[in-house]
N, C-alpha and C. Protein backbone atom coordinates (compact mmCIF):
# COMPACT_ATOMS: atom_id res chain seq x y z
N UNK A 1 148.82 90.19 92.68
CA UNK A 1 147.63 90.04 91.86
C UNK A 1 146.71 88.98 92.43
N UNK A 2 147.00 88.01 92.94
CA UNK A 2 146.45 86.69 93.63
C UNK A 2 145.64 87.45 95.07
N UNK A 3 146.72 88.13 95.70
CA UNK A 3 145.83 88.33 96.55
C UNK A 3 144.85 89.56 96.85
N UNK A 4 144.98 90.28 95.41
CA UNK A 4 143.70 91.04 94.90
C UNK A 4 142.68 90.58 94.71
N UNK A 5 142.71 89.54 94.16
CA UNK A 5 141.09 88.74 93.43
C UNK A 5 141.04 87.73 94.80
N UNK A 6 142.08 87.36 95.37
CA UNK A 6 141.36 86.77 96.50
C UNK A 6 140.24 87.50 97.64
N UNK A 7 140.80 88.66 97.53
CA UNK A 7 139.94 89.59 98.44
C UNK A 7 138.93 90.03 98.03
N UNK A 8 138.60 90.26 96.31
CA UNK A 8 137.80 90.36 96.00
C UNK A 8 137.00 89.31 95.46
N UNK A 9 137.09 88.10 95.85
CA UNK A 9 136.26 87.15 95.63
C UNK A 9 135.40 87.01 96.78
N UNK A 10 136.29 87.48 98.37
CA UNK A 10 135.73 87.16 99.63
C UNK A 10 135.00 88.68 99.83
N UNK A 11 134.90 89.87 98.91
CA UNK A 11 134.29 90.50 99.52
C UNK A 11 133.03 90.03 98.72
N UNK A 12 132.98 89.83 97.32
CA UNK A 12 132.12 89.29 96.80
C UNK A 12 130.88 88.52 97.51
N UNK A 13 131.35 87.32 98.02
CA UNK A 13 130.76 86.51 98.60
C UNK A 13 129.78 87.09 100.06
N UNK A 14 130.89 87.82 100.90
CA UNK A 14 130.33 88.66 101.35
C UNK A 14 128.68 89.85 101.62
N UNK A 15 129.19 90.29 100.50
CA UNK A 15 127.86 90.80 99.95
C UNK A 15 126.68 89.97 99.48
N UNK A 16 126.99 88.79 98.41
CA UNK A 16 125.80 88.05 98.36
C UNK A 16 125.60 87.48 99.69
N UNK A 17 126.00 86.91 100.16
CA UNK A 17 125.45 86.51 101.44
C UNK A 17 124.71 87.39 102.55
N UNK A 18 124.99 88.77 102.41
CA UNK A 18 124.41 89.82 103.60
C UNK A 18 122.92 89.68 102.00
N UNK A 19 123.06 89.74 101.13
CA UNK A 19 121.61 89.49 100.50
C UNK A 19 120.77 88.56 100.41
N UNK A 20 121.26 87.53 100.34
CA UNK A 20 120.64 86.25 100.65
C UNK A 20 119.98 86.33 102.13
N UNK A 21 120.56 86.41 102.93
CA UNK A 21 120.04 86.90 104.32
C UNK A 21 118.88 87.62 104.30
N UNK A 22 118.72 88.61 103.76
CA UNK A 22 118.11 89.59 104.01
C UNK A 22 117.01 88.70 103.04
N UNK A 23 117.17 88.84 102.27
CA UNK A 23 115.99 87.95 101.08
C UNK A 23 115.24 86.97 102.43
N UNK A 24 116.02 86.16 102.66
CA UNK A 24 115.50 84.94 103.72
C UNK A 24 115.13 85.45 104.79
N UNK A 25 115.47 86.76 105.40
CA UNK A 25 114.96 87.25 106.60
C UNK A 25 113.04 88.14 106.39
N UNK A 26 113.15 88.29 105.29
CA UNK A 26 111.67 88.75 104.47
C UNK A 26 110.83 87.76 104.10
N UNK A 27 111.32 86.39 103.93
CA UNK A 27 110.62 85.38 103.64
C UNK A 27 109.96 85.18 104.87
N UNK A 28 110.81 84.85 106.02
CA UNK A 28 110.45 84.99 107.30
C UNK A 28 109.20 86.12 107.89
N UNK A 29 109.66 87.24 107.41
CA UNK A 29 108.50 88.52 107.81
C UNK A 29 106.91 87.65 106.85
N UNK A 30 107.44 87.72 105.78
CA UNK A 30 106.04 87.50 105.13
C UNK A 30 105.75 85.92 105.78
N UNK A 31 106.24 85.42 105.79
CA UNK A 31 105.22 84.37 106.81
C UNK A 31 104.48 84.31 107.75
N UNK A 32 105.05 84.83 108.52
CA UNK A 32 104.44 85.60 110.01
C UNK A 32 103.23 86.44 109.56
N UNK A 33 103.52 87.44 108.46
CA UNK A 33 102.32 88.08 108.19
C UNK A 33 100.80 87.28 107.92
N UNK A 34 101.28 86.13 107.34
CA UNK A 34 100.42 85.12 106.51
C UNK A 34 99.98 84.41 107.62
N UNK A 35 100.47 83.57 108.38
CA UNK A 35 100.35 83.18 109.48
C UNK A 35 99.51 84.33 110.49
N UNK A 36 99.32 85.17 110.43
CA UNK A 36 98.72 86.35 111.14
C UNK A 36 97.39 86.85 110.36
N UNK A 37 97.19 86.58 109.43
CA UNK A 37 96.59 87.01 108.20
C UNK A 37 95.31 85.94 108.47
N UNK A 38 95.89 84.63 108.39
CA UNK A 38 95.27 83.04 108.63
C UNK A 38 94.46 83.17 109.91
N UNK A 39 94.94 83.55 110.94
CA UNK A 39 94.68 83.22 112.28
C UNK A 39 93.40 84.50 112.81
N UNK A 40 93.26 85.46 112.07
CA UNK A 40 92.25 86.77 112.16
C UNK A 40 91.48 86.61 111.21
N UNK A 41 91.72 85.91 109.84
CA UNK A 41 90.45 86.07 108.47
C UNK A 41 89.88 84.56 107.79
N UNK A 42 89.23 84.97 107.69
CA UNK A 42 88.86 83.62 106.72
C UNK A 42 88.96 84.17 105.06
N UNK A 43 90.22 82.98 105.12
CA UNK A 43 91.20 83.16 104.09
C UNK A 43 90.20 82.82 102.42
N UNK A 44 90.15 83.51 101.71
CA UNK A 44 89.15 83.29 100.15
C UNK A 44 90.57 82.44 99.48
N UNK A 45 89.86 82.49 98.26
CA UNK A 45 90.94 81.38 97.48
C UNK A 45 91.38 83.16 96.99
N UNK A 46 91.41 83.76 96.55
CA UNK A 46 92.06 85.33 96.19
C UNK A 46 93.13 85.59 97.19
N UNK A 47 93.05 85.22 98.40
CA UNK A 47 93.70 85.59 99.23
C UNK A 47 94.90 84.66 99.33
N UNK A 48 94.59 83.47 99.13
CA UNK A 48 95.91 82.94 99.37
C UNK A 48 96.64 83.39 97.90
N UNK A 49 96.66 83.70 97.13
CA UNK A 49 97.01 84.17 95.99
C UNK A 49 98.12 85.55 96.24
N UNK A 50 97.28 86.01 96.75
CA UNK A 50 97.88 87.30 97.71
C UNK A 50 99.07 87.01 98.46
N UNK A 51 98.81 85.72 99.25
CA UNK A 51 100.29 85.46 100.56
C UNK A 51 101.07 85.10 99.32
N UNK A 52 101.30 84.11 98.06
CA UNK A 52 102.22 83.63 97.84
C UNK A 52 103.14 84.89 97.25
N UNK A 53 101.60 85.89 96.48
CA UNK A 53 102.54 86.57 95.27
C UNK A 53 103.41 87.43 97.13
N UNK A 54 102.96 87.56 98.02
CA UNK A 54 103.19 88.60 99.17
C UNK A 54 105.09 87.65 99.49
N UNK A 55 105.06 86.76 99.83
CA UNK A 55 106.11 85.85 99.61
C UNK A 55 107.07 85.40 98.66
N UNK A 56 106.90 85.63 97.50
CA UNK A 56 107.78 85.96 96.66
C UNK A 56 108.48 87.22 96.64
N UNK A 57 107.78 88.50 96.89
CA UNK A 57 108.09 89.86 96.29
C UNK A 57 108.64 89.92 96.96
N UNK A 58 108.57 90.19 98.39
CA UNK A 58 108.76 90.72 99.79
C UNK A 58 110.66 90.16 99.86
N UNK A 59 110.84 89.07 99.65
CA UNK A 59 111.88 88.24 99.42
C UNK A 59 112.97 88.96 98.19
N UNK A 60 112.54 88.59 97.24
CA UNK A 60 113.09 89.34 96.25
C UNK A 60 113.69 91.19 96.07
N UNK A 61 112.47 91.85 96.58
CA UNK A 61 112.81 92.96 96.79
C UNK A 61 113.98 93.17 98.23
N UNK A 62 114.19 92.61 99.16
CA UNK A 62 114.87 92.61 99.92
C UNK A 62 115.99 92.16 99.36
N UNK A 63 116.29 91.22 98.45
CA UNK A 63 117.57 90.91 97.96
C UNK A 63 118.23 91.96 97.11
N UNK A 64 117.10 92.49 96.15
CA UNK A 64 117.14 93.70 95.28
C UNK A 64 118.40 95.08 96.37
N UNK A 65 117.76 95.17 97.43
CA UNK A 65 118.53 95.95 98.73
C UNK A 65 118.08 97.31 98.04
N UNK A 66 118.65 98.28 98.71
CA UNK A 66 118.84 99.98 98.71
C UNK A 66 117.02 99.77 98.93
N UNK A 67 116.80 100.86 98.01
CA UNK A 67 115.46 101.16 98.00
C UNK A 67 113.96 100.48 97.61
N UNK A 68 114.66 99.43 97.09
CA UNK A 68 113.60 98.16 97.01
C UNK A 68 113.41 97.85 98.25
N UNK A 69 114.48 97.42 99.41
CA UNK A 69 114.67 96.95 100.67
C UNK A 69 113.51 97.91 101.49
N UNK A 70 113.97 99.12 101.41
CA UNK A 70 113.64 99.45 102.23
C UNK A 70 112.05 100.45 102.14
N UNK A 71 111.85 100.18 101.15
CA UNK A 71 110.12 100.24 100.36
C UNK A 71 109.63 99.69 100.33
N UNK A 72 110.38 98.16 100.59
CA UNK A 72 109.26 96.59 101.24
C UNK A 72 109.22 97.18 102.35
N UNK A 73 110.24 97.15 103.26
CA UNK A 73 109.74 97.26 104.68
C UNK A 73 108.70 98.28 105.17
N UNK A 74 108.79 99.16 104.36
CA UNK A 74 107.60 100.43 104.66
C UNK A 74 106.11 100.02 104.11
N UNK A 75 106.31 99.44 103.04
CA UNK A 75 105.17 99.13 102.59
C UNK A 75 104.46 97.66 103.13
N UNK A 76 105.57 97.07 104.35
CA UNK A 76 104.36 95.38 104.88
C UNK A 76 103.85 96.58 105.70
N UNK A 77 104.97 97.71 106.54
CA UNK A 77 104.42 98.32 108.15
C UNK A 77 102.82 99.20 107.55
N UNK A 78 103.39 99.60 106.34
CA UNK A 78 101.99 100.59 105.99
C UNK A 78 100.53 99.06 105.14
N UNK A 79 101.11 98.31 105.26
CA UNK A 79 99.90 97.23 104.73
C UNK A 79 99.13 96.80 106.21
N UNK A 80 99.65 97.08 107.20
CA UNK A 80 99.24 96.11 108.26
C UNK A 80 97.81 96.70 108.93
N UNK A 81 97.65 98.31 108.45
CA UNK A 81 96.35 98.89 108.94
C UNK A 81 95.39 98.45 108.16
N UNK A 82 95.62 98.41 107.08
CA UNK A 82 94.51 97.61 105.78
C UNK A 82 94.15 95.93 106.41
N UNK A 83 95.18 95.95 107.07
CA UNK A 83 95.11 94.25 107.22
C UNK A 83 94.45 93.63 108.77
N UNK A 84 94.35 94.50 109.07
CA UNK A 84 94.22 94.54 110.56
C UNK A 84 92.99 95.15 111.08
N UNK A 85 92.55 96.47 110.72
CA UNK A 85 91.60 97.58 110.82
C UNK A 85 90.03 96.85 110.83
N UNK A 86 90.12 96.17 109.67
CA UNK A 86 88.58 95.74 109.21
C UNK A 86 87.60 94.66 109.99
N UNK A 87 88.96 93.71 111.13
CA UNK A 87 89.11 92.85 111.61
C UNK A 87 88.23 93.67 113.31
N UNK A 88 88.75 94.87 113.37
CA UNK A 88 88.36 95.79 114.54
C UNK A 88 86.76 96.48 114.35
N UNK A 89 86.74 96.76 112.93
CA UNK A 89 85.71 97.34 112.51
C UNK A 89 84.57 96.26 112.72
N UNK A 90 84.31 95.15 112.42
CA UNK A 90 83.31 94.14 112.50
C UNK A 90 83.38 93.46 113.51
N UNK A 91 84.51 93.76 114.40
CA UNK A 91 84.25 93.05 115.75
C UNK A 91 83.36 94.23 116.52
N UNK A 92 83.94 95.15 116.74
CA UNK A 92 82.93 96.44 116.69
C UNK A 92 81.28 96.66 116.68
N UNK A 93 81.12 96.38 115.19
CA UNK A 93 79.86 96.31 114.69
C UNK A 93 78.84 95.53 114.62
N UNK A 94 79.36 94.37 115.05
CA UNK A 94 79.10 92.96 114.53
C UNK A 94 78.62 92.10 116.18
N UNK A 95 79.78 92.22 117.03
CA UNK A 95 80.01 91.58 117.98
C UNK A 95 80.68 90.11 118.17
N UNK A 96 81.77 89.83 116.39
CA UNK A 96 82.30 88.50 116.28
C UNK A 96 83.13 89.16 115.52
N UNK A 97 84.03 88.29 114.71
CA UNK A 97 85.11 88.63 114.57
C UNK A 97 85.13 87.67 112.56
N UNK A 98 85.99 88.34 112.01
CA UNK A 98 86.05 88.29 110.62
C UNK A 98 85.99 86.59 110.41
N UNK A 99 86.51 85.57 111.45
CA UNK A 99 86.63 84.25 110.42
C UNK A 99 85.22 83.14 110.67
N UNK A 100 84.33 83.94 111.79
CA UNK A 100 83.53 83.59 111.56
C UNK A 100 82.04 84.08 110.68
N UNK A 101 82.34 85.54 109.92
CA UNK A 101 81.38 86.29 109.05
C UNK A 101 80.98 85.41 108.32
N UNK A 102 79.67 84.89 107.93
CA UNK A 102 78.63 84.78 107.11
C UNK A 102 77.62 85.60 106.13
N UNK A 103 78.27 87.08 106.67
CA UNK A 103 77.39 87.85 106.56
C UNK A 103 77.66 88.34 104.94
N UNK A 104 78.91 87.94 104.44
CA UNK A 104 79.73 88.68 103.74
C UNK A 104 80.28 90.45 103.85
N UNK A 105 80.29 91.10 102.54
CA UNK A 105 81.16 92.23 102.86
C UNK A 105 80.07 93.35 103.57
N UNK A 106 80.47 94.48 104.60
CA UNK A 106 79.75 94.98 105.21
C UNK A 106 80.01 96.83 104.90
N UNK A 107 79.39 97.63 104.86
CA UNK A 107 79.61 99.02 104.61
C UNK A 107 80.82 99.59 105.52
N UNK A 108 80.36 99.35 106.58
CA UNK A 108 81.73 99.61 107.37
C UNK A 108 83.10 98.75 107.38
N UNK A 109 83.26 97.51 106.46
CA UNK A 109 84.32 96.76 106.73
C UNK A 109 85.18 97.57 105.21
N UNK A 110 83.96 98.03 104.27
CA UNK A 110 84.59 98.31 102.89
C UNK A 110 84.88 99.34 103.16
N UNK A 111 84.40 100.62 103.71
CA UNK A 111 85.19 101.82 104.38
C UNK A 111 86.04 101.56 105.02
N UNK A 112 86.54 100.88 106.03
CA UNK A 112 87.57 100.51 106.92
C UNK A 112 88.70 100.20 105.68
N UNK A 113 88.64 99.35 105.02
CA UNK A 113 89.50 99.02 103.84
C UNK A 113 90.11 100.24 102.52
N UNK A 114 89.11 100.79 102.24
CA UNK A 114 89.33 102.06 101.80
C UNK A 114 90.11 103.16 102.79
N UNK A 115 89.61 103.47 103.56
CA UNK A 115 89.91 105.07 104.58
C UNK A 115 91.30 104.57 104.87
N UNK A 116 91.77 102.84 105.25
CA UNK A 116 92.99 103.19 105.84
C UNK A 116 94.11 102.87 104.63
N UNK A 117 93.93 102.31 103.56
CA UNK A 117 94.44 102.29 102.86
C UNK A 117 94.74 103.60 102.15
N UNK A 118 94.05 104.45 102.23
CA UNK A 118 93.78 105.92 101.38
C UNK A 118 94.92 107.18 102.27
N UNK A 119 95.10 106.47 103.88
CA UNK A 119 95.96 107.17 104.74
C UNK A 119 96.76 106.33 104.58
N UNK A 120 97.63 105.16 104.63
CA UNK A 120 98.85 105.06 104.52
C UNK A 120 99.63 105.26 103.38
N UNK A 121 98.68 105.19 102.24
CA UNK A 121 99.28 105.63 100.93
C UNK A 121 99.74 106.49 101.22
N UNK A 122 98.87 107.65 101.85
CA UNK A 122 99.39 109.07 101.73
C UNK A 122 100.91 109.06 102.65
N UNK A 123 100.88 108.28 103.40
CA UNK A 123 102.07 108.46 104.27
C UNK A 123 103.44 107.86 103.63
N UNK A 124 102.64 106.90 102.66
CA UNK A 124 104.42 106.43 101.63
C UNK A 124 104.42 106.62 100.79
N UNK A 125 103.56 108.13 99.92
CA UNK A 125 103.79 108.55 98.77
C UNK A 125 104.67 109.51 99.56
N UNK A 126 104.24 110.14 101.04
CA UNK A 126 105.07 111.70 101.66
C UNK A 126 106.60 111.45 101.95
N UNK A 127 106.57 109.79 102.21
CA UNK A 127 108.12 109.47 102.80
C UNK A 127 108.41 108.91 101.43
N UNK A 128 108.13 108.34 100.54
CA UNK A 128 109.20 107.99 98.99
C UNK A 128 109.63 109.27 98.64
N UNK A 129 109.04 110.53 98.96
CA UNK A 129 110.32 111.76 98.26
C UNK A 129 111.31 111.85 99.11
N UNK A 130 111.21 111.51 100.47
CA UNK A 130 112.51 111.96 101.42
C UNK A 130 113.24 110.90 101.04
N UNK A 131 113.29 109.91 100.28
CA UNK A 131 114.41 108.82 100.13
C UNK A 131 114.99 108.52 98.85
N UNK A 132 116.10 108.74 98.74
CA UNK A 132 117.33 109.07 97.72
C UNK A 132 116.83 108.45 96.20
N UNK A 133 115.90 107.55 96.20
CA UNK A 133 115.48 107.40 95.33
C UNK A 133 114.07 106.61 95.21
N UNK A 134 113.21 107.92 95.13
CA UNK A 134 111.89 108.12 95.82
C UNK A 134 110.87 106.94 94.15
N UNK A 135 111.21 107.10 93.58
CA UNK A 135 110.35 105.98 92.82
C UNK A 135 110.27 104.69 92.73
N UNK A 136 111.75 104.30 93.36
CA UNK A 136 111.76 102.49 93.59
C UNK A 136 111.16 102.52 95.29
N UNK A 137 111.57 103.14 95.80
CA UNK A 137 110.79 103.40 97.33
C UNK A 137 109.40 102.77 96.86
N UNK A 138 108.88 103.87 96.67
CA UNK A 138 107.49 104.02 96.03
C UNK A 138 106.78 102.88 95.50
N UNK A 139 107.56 101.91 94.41
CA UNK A 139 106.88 101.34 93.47
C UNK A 139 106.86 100.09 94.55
N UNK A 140 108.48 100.07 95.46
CA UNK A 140 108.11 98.51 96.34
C UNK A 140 107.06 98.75 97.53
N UNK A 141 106.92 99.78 97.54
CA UNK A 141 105.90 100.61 98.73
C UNK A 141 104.66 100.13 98.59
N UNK A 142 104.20 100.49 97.48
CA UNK A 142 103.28 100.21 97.21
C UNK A 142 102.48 98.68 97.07
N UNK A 143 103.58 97.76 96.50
CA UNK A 143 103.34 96.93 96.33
C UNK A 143 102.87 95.63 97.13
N UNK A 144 104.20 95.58 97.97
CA UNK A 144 104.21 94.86 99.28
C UNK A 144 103.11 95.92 100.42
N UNK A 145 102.78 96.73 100.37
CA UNK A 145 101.72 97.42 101.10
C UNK A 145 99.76 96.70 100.67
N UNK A 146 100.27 96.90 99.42
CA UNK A 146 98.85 95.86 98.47
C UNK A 146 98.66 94.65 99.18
N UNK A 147 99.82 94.09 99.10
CA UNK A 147 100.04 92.61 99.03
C UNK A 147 99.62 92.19 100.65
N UNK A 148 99.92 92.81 101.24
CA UNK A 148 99.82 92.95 103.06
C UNK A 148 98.29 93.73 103.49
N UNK A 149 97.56 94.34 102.77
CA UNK A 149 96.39 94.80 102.68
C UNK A 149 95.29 93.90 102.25
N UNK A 150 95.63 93.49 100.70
CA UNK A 150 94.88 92.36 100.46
C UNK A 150 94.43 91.10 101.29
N UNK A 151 95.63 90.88 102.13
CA UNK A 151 95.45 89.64 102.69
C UNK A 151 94.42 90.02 103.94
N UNK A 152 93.75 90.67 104.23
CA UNK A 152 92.68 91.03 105.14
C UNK A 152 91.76 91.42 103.71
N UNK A 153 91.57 92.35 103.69
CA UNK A 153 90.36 93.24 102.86
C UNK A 153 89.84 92.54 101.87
N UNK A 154 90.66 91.68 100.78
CA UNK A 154 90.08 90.92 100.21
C UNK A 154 89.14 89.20 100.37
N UNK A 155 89.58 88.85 101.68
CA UNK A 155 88.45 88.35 102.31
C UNK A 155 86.93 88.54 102.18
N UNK A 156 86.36 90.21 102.29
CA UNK A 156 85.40 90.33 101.90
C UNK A 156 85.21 90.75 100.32
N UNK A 157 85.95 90.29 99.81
CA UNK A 157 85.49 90.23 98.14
C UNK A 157 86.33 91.12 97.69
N UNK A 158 85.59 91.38 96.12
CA UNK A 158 86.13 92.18 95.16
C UNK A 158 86.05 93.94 95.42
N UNK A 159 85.42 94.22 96.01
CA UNK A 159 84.84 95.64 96.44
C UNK A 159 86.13 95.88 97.55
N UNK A 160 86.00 95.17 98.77
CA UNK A 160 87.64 95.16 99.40
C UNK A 160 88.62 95.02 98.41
N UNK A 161 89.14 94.41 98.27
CA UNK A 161 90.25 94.35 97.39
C UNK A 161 90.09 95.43 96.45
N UNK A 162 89.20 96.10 95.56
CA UNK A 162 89.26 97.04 94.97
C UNK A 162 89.94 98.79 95.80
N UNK A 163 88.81 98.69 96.96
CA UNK A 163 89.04 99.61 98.52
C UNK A 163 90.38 99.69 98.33
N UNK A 164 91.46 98.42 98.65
CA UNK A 164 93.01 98.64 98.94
C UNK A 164 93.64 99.22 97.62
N UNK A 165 93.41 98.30 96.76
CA UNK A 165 94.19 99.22 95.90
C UNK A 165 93.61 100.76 95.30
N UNK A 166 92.55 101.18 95.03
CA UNK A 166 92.43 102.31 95.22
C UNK A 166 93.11 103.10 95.93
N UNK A 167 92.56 102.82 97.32
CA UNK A 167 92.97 103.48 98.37
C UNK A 167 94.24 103.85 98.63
N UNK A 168 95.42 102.97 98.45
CA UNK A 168 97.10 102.89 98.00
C UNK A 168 97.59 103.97 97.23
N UNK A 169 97.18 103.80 96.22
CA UNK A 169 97.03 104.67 94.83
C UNK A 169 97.32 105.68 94.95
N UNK A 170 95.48 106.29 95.40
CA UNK A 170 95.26 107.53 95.14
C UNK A 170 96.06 108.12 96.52
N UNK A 171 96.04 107.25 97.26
CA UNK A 171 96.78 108.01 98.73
C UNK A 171 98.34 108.57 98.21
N UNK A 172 98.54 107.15 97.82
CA UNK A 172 100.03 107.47 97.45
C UNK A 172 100.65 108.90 96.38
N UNK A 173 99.77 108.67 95.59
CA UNK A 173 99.60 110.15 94.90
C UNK A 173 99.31 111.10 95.11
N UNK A 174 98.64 111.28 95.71
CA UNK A 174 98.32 112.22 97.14
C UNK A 174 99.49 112.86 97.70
N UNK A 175 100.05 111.67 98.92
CA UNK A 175 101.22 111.90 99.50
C UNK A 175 102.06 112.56 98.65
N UNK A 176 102.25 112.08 97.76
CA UNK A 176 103.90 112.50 96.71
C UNK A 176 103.00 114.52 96.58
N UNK A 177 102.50 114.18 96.02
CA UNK A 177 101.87 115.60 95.51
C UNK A 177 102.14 116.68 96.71
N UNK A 178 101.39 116.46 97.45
CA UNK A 178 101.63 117.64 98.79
C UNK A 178 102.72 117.23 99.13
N UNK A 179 103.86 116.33 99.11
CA UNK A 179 104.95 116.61 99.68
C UNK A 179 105.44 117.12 98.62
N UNK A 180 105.39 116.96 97.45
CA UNK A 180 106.23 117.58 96.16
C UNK A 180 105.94 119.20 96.45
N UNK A 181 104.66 119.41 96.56
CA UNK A 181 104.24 120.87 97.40
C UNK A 181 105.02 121.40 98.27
N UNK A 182 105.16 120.87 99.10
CA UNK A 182 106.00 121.22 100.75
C UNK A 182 107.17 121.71 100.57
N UNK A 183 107.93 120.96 99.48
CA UNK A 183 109.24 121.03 99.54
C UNK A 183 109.58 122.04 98.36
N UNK A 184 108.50 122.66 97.31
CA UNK A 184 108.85 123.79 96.74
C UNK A 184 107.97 125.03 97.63
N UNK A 185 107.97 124.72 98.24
CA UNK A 185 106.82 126.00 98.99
C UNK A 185 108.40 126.73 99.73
């Protein structure tokens, strides 16, 4: 009997610790993101709002594991075009680059924020049905995808930041829909 609960104390431990890890290995990702985020935008006071709530979740949901885990991770990779894109678009257009804009928000930076947010949704509403349990996928998908979007797009204001989450959304609903399609067709 002793050395039942001994083993199951050490597998115990075990397991929290491969979670703790993982929690702390996401803390890590979302820093880097933030740190990446910092170094391409000029950061609004909204935005840093964004890294912390982006740093908490990202963490947590990784500890959460299964499909929380792995609906953060889909949702920083699908945040990073939102986060990244708009940065290309006004260097583009502009001939400078987002942390020195004065100009504020620009037609093409708020399309850039919209269009790619509106396609990766669609791509992790299509992949939350292929995964065993397609609504926690989904809901951390989404979230940490926001959270990793925001931190670019909302730079240029409320209209960006509106762009991402829209764009998430309706993509994401989107996605689910025609794949919900696909797979009774």
């Amino acid at each position: 009997m002793a050395r039942s609960d001994a083993a199951l104390r050490s597998a115990r431990r075990a397991y929290e610790r491969a979670h703790v890890l993982a929690a702390l290995r996401a803390f890590a990702v979302a820093a880097a993101i933030v740190a990446l985020a910092l170094g391409v935008h000029h950061m609004a006071r909204a935005s840093w709002l964004f890294a912390a709530a982006l740093a908490a979740t990202l963490p947590v949901l990784a500890y959460r594991g299964g499909p929380w885990r792995r609906g953060a991770l889909a949702g920083v990779l699908a945040g990073l075009p939102p986060l990244l894109v708009p940065l290309f678009v006004f260097s583009l257009s502009h001939g400078g680059h987002c942390p020195s804009c004065t100009m504020g928000p620009t037609l093409p930076c708020l399309i850039a924020c919209f269009g790619t947010s509106a396609v990766v949704g669609m791509l992790v509403g299509y992949r939350a049905l292929s995964d065993p349990a397609p609504h926690r996928f989904a809901l951390a998908a989404i979230a940490t995808a926001g959270l990793t979007g925001l931190l670019g797009c909302a730079t240029i204001g409320f209209v960006g930041a509106l762009g991402v989450v829209v764009g998430l959304v309706g993509g994401g609903v989107t996605g689910w829909v025609v794949a919900g399609r696909a797979a009774h067709a």
